[in-house]
PDB file of N, CA and C in Angstrom:
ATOM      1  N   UNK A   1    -133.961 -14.130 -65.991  1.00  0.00           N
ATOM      2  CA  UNK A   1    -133.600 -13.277 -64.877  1.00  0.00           C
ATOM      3  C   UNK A   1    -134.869 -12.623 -64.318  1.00  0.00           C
ATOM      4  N   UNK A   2    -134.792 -12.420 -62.730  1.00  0.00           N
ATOM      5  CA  UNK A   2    -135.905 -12.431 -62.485  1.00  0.00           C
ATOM      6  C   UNK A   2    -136.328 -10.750 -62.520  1.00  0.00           C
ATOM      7  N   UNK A   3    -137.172  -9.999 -62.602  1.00  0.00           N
ATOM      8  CA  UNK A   3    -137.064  -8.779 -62.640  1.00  0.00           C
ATOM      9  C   UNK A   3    -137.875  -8.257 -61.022  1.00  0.00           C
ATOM     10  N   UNK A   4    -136.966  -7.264 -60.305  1.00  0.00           N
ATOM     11  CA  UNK A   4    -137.314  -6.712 -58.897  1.00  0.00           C
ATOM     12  C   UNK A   4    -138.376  -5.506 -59.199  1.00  0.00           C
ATOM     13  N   UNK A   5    -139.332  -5.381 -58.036  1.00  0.00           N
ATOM     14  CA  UNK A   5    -140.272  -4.716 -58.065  1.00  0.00           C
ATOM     15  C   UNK A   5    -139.404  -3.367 -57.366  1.00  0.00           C
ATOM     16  N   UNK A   6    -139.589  -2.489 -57.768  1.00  0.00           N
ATOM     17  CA  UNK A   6    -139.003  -1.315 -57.030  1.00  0.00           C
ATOM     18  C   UNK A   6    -139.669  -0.875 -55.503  1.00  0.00           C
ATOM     19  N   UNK A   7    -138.763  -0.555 -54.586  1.00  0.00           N
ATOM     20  CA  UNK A   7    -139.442  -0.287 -53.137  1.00  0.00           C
ATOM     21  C   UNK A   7    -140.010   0.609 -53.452  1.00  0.00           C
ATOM     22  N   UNK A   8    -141.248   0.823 -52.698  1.00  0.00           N
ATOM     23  CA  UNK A   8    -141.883   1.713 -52.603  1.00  0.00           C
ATOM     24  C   UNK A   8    -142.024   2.363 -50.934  1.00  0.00           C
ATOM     25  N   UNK A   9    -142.225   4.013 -51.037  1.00  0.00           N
ATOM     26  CA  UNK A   9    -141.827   4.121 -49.657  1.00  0.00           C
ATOM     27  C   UNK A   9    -143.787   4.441 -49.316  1.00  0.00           C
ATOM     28  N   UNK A  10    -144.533   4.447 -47.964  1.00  0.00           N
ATOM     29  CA  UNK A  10    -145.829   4.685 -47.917  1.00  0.00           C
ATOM     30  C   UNK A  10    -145.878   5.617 -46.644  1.00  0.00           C
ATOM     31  N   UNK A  11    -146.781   6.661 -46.732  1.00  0.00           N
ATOM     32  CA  UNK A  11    -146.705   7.166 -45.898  1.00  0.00           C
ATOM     33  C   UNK A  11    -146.887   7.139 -44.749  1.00  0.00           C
ATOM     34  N   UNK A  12    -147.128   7.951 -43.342  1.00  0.00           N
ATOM     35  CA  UNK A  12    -147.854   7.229 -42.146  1.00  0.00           C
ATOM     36  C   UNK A  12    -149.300   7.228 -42.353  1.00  0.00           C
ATOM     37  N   UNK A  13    -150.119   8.525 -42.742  1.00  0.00           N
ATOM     38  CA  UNK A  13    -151.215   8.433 -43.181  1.00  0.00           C
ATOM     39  C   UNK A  13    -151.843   7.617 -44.303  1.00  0.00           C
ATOM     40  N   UNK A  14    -150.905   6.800 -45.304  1.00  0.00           N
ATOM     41  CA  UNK A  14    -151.496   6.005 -45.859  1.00  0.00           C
ATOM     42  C   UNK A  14    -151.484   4.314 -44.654  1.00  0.00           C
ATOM     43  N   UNK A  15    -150.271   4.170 -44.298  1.00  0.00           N
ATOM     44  CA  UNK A  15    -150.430   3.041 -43.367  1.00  0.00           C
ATOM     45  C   UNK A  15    -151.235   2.973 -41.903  1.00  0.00           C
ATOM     46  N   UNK A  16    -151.703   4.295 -41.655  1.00  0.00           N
ATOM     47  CA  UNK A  16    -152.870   4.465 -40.464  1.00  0.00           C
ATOM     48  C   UNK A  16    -154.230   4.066 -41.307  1.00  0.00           C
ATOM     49  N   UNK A  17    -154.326   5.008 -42.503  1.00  0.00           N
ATOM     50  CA  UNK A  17    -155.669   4.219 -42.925  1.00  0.00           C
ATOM     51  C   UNK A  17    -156.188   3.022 -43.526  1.00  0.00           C
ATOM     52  N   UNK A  18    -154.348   2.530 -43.935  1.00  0.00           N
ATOM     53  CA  UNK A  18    -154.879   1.280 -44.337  1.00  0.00           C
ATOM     54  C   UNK A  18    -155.100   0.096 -42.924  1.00  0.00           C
ATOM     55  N   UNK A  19    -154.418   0.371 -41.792  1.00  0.00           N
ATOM     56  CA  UNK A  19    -154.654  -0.318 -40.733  1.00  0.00           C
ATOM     57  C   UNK A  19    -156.198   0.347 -40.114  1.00  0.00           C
ATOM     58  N   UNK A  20    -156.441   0.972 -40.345  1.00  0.00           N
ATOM     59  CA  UNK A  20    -158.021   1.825 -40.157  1.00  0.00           C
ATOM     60  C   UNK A  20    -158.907   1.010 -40.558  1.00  0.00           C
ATOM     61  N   UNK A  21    -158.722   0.736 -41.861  1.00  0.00           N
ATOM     62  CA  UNK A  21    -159.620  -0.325 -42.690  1.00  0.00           C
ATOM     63  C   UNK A  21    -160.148  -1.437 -42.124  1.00  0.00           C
ATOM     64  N   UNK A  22    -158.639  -2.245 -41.346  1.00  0.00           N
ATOM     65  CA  UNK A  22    -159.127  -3.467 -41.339  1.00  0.00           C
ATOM     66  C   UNK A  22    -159.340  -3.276 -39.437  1.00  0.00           C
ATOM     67  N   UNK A  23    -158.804  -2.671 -38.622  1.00  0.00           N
ATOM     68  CA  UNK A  23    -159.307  -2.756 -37.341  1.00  0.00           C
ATOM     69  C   UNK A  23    -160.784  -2.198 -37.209  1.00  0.00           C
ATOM     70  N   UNK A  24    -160.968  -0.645 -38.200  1.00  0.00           N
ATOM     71  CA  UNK A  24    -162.432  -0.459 -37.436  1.00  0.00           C
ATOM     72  C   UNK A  24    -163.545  -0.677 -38.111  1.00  0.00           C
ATOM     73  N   UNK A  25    -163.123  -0.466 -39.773  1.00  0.00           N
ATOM     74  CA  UNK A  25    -164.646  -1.223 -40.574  1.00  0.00           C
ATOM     75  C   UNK A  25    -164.458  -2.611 -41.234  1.00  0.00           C
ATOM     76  N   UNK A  26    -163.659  -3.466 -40.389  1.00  0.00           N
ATOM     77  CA  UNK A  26    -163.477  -4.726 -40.345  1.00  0.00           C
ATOM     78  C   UNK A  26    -163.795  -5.402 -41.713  1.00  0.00           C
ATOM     79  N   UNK A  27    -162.668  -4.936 -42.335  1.00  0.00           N
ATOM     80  CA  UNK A  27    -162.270  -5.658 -44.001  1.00  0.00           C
ATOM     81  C   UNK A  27    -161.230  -6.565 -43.588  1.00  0.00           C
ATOM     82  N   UNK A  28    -161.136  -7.989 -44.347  1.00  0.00           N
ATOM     83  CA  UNK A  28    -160.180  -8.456 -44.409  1.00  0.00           C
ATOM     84  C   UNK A  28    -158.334  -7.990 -44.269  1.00  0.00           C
ATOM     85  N   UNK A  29    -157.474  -8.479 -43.807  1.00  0.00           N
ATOM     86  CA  UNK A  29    -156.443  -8.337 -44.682  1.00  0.00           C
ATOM     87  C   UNK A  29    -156.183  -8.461 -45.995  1.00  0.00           C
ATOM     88  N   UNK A  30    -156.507  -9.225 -46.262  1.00  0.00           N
ATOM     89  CA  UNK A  30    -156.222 -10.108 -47.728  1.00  0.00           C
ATOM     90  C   UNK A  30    -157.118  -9.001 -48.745  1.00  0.00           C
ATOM     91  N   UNK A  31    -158.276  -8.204 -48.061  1.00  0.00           N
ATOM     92  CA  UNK A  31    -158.842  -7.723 -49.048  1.00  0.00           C
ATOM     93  C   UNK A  31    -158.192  -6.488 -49.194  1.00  0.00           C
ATOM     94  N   UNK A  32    -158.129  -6.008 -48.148  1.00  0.00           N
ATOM     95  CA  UNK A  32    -157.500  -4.462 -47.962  1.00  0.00           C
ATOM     96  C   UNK A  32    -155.874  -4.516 -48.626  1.00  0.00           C
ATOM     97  N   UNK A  33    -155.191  -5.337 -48.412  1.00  0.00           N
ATOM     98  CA  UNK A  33    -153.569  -5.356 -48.892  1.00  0.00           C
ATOM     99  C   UNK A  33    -154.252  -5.432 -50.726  1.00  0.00           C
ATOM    100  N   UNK A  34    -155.108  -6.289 -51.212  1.00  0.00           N
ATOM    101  CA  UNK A  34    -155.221  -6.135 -52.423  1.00  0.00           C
ATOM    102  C   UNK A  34    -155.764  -5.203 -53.417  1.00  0.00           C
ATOM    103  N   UNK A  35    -156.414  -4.709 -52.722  1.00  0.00           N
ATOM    104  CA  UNK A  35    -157.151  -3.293 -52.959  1.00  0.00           C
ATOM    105  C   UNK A  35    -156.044  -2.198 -53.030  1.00  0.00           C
ATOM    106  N   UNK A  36    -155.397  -2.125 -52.122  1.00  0.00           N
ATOM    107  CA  UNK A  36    -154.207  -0.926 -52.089  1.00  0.00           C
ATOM    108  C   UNK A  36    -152.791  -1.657 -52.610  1.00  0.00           C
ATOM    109  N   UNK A  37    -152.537  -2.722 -53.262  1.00  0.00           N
ATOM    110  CA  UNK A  37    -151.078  -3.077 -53.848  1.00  0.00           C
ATOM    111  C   UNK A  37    -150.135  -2.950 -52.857  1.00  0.00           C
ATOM    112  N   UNK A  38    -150.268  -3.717 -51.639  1.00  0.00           N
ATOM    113  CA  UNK A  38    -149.240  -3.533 -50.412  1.00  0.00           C
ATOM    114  C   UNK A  38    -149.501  -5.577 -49.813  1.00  0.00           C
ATOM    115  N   UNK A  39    -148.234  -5.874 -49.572  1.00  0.00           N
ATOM    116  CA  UNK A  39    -148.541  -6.987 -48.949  1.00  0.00           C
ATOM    117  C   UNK A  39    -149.089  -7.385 -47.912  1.00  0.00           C
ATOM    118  N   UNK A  40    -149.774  -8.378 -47.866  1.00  0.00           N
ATOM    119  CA  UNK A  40    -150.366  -9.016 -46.683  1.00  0.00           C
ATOM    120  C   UNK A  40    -149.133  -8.986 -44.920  1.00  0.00           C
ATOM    121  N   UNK A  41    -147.992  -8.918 -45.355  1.00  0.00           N
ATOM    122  CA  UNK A  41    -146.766  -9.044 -44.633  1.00  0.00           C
ATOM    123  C   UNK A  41    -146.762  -7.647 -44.002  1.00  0.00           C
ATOM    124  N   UNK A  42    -146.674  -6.514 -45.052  1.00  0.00           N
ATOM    125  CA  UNK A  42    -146.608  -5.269 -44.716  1.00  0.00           C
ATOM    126  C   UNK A  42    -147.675  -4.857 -44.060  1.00  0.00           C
ATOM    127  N   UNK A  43    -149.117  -4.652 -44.311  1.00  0.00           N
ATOM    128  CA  UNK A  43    -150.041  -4.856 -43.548  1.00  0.00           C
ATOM    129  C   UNK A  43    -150.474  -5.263 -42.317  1.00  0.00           C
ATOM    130  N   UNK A  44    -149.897  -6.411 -42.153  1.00  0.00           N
ATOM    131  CA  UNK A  44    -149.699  -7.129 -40.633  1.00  0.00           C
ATOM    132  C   UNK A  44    -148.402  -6.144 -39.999  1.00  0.00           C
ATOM    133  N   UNK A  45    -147.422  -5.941 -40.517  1.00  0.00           N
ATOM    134  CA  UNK A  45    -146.421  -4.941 -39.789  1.00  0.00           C
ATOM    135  C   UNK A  45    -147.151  -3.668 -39.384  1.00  0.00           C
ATOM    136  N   UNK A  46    -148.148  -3.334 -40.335  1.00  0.00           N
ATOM    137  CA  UNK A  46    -148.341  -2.280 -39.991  1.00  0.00           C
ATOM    138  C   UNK A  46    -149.584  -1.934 -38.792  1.00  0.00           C
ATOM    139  N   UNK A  47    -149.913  -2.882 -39.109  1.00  0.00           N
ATOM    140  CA  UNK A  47    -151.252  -3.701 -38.013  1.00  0.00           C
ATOM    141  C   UNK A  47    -150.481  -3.524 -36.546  1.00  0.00           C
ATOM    142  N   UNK A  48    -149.308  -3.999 -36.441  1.00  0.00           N
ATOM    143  CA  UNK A  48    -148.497  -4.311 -34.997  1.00  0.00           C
ATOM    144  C   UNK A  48    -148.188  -3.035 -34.884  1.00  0.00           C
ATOM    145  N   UNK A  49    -147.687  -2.431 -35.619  1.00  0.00           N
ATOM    146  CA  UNK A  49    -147.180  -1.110 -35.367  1.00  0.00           C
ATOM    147  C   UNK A  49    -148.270  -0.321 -34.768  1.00  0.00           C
ATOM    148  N   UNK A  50    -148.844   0.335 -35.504  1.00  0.00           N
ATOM    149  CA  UNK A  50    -150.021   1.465 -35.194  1.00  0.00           C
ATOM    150  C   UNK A  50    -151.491   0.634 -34.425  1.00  0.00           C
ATOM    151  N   UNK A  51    -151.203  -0.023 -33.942  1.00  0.00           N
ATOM    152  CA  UNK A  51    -152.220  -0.469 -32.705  1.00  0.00           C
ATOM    153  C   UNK A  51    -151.686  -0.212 -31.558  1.00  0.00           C
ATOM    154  N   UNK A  52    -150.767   0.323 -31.414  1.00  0.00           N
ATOM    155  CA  UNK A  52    -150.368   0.600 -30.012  1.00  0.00           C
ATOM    156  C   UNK A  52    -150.164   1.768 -29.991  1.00  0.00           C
ATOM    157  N   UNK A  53    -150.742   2.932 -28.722  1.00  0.00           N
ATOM    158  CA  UNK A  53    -150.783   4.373 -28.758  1.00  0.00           C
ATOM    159  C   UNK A  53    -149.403   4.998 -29.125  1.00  0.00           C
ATOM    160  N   UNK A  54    -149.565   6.269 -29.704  1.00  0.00           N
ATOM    161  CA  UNK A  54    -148.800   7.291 -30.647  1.00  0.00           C
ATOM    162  C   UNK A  54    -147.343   7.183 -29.463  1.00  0.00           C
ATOM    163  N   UNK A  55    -147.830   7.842 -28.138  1.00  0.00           N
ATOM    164  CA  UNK A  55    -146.892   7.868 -26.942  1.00  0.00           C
ATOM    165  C   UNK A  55    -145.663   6.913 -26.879  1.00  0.00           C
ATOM    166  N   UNK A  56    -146.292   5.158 -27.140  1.00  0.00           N
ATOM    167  CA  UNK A  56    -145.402   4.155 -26.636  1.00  0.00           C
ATOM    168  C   UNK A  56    -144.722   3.894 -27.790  1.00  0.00           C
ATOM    169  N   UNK A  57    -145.261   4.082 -28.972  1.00  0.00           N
ATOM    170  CA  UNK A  57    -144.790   3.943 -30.101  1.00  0.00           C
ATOM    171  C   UNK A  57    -143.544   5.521 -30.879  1.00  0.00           C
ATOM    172  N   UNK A  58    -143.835   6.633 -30.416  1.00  0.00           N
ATOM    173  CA  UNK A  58    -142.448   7.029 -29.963  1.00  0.00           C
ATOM    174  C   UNK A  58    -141.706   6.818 -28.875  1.00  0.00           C
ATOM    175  N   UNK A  59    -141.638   6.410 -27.930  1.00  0.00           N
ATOM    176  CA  UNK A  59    -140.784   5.561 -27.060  1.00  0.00           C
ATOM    177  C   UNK A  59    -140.059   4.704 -27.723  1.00  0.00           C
ATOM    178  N   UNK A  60    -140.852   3.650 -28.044  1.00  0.00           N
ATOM    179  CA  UNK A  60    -140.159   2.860 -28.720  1.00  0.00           C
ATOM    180  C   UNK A  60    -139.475   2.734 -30.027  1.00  0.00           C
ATOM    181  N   UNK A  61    -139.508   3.546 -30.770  1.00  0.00           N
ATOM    182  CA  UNK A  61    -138.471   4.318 -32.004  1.00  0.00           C
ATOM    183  C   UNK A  61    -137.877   5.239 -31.385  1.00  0.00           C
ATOM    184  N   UNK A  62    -137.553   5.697 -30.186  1.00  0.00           N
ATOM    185  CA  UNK A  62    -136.482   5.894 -29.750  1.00  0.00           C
ATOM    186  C   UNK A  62    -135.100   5.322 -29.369  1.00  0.00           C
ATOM    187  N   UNK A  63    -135.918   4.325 -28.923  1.00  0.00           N
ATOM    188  CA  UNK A  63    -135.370   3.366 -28.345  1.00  0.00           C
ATOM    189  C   UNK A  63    -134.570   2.701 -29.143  1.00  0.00           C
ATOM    190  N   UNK A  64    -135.569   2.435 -30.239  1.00  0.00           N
ATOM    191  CA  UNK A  64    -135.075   1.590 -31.325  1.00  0.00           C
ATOM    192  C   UNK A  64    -133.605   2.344 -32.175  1.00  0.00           C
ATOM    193  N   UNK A  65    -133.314   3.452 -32.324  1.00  0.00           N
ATOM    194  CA  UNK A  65    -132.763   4.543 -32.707  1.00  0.00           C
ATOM    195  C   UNK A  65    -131.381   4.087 -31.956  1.00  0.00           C
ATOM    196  N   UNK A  66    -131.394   4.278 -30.420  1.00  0.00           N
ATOM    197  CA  UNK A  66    -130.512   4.459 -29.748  1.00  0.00           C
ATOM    198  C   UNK A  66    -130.010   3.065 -29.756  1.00  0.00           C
ATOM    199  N   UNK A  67    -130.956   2.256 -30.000  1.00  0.00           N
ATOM    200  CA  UNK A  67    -129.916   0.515 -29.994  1.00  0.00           C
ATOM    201  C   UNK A  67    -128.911   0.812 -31.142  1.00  0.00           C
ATOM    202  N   UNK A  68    -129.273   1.213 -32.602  1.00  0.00           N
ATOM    203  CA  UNK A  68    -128.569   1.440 -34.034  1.00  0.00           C
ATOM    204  C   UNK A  68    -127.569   1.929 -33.857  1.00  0.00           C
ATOM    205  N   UNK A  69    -127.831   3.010 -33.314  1.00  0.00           N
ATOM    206  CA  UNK A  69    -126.583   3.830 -32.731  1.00  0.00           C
ATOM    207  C   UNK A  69    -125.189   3.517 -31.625  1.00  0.00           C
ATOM    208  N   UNK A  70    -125.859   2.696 -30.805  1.00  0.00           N
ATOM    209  CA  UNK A  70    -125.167   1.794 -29.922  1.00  0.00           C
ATOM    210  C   UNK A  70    -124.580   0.946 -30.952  1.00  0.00           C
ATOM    211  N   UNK A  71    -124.942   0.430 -31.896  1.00  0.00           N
ATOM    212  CA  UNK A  71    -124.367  -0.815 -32.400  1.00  0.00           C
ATOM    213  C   UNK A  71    -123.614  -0.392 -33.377  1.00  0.00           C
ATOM    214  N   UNK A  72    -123.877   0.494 -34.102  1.00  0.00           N
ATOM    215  CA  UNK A  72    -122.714   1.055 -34.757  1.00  0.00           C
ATOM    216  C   UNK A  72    -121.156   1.589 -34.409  1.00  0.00           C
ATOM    217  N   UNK A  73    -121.696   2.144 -32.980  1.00  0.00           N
ATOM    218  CA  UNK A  73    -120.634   2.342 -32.252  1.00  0.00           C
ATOM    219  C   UNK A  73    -119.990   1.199 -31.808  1.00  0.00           C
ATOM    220  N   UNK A  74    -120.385   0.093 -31.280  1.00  0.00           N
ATOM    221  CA  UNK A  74    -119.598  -1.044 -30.866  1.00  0.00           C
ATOM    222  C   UNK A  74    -118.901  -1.308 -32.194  1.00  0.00           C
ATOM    223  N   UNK A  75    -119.166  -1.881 -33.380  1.00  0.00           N
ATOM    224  CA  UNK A  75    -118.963  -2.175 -34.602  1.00  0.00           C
ATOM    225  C   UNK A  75    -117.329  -1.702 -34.847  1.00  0.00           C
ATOM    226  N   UNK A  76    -118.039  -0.379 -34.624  1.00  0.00           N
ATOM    227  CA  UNK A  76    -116.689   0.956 -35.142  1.00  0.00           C
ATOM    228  C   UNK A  76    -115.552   0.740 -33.759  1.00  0.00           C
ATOM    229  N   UNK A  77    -115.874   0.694 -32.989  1.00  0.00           N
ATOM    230  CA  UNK A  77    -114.671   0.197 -31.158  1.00  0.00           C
ATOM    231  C   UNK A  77    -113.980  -1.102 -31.245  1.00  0.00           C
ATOM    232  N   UNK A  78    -115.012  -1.589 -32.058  1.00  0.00           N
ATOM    233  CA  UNK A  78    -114.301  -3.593 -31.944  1.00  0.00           C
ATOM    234  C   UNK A  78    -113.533  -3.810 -33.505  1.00  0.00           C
ATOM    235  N   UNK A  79    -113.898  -2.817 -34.721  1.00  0.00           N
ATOM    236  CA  UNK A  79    -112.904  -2.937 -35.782  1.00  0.00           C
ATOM    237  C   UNK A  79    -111.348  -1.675 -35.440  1.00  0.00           C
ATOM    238  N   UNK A  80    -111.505  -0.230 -34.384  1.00  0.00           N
ATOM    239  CA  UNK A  80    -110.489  -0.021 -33.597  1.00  0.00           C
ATOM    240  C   UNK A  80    -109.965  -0.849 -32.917  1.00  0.00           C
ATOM    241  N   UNK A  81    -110.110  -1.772 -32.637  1.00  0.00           N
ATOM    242  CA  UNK A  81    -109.704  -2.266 -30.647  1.00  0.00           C
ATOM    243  C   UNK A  81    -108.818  -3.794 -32.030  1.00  0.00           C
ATOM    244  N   UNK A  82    -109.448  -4.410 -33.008  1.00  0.00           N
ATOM    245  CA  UNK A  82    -109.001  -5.416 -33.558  1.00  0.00           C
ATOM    246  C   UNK A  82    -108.005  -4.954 -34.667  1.00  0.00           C
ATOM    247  N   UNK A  83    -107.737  -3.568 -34.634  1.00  0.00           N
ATOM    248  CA  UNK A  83    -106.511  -3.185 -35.329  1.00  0.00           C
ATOM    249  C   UNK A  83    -105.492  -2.848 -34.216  1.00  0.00           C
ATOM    250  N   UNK A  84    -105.607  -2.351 -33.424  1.00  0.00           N
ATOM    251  CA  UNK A  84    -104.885  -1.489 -32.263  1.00  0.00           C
ATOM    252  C   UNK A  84    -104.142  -3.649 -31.782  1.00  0.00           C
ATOM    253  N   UNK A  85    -104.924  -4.492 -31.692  1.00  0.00           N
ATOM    254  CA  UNK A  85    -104.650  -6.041 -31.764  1.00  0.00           C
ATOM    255  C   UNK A  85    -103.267  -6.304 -32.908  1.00  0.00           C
ATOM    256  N   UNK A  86    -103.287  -6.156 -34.068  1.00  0.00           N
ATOM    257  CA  UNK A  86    -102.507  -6.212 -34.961  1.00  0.00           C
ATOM    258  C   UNK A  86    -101.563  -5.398 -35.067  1.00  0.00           C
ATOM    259  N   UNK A  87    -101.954  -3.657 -34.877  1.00  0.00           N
ATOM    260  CA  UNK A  87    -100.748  -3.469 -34.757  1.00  0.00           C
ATOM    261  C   UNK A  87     -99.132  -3.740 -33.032  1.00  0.00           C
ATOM    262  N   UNK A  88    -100.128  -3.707 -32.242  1.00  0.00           N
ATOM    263  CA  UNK A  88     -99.446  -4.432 -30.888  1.00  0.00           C
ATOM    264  C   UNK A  88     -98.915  -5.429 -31.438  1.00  0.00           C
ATOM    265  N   UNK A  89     -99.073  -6.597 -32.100  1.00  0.00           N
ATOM    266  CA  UNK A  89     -98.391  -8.078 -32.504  1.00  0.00           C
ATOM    267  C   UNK A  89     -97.262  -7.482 -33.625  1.00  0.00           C
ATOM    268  N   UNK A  90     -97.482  -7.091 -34.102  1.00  0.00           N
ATOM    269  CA  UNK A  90     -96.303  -6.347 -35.337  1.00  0.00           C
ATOM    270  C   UNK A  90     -95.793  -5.361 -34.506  1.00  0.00           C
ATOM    271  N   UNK A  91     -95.850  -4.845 -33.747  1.00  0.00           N
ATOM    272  CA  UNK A  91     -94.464  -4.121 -32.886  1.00  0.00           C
ATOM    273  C   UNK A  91     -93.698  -4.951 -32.141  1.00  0.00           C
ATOM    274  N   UNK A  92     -94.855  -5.670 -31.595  1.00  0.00           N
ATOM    275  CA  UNK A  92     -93.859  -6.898 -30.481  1.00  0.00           C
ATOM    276  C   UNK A  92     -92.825  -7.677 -31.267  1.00  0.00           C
ATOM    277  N   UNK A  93     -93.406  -7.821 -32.385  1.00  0.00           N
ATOM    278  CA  UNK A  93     -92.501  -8.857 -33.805  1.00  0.00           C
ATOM    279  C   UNK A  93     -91.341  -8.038 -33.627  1.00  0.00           C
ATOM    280  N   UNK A  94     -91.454  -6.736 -34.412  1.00  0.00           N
ATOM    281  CA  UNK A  94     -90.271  -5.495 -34.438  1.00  0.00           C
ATOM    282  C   UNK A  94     -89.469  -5.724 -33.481  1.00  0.00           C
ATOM    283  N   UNK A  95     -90.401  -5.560 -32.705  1.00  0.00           N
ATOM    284  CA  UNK A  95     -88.986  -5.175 -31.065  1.00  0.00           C
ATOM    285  C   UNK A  95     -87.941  -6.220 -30.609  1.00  0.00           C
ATOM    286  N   UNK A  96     -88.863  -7.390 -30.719  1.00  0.00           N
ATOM    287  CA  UNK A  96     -88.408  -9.120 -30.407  1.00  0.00           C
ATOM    288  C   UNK A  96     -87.538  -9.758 -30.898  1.00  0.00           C
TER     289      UNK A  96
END
């Protein structure tokens, strides 16, 4: 059985400086993710992330926020709307 590594959560200031590393004193990825015990994967996420100014990047976790929220709500309207379905067919049964 295989044994799971536990998540780990990182901060913003650790993922600004580890993207610090490799944009301004131009270390590898590969070296910098190994040096700090973070993946090459996460690194590159974090690379995409925090290269784009503070401004657009709350914009866009806003944004991102309000889609979740939107979609939860549809989720929660379309498992209402697909009961409010069932019970309409079982009254019509009743009545019929």
């Amino acid at each position: 059985m295989e044994a799971r590594k536990a998540r780990v959560r990182y901060t913003e200031e650790f993922k600004v400086e580890a993207v610090r590393q490799v944009t301004e004193r131009g270390y590898s990825t590969a070296d910098v993710s190994a040096r700090l015990g973070v993946s090459t994967y996460s690194l590159y996420e974090w690379i995409k992330r925090y290269s784009t100014p503070a401004e657009q990047r709350a914009k866009h976790d806003a944004q991102a926020d309000e889609i979740r929220k939107l979609k939860a709500e549809l989720r929660r309207v379309t498992e209402e709307r697909d009961i409010l379905k069932k019970a309409a067919a079982y009254f019509a049964k009743q009545s019929g």
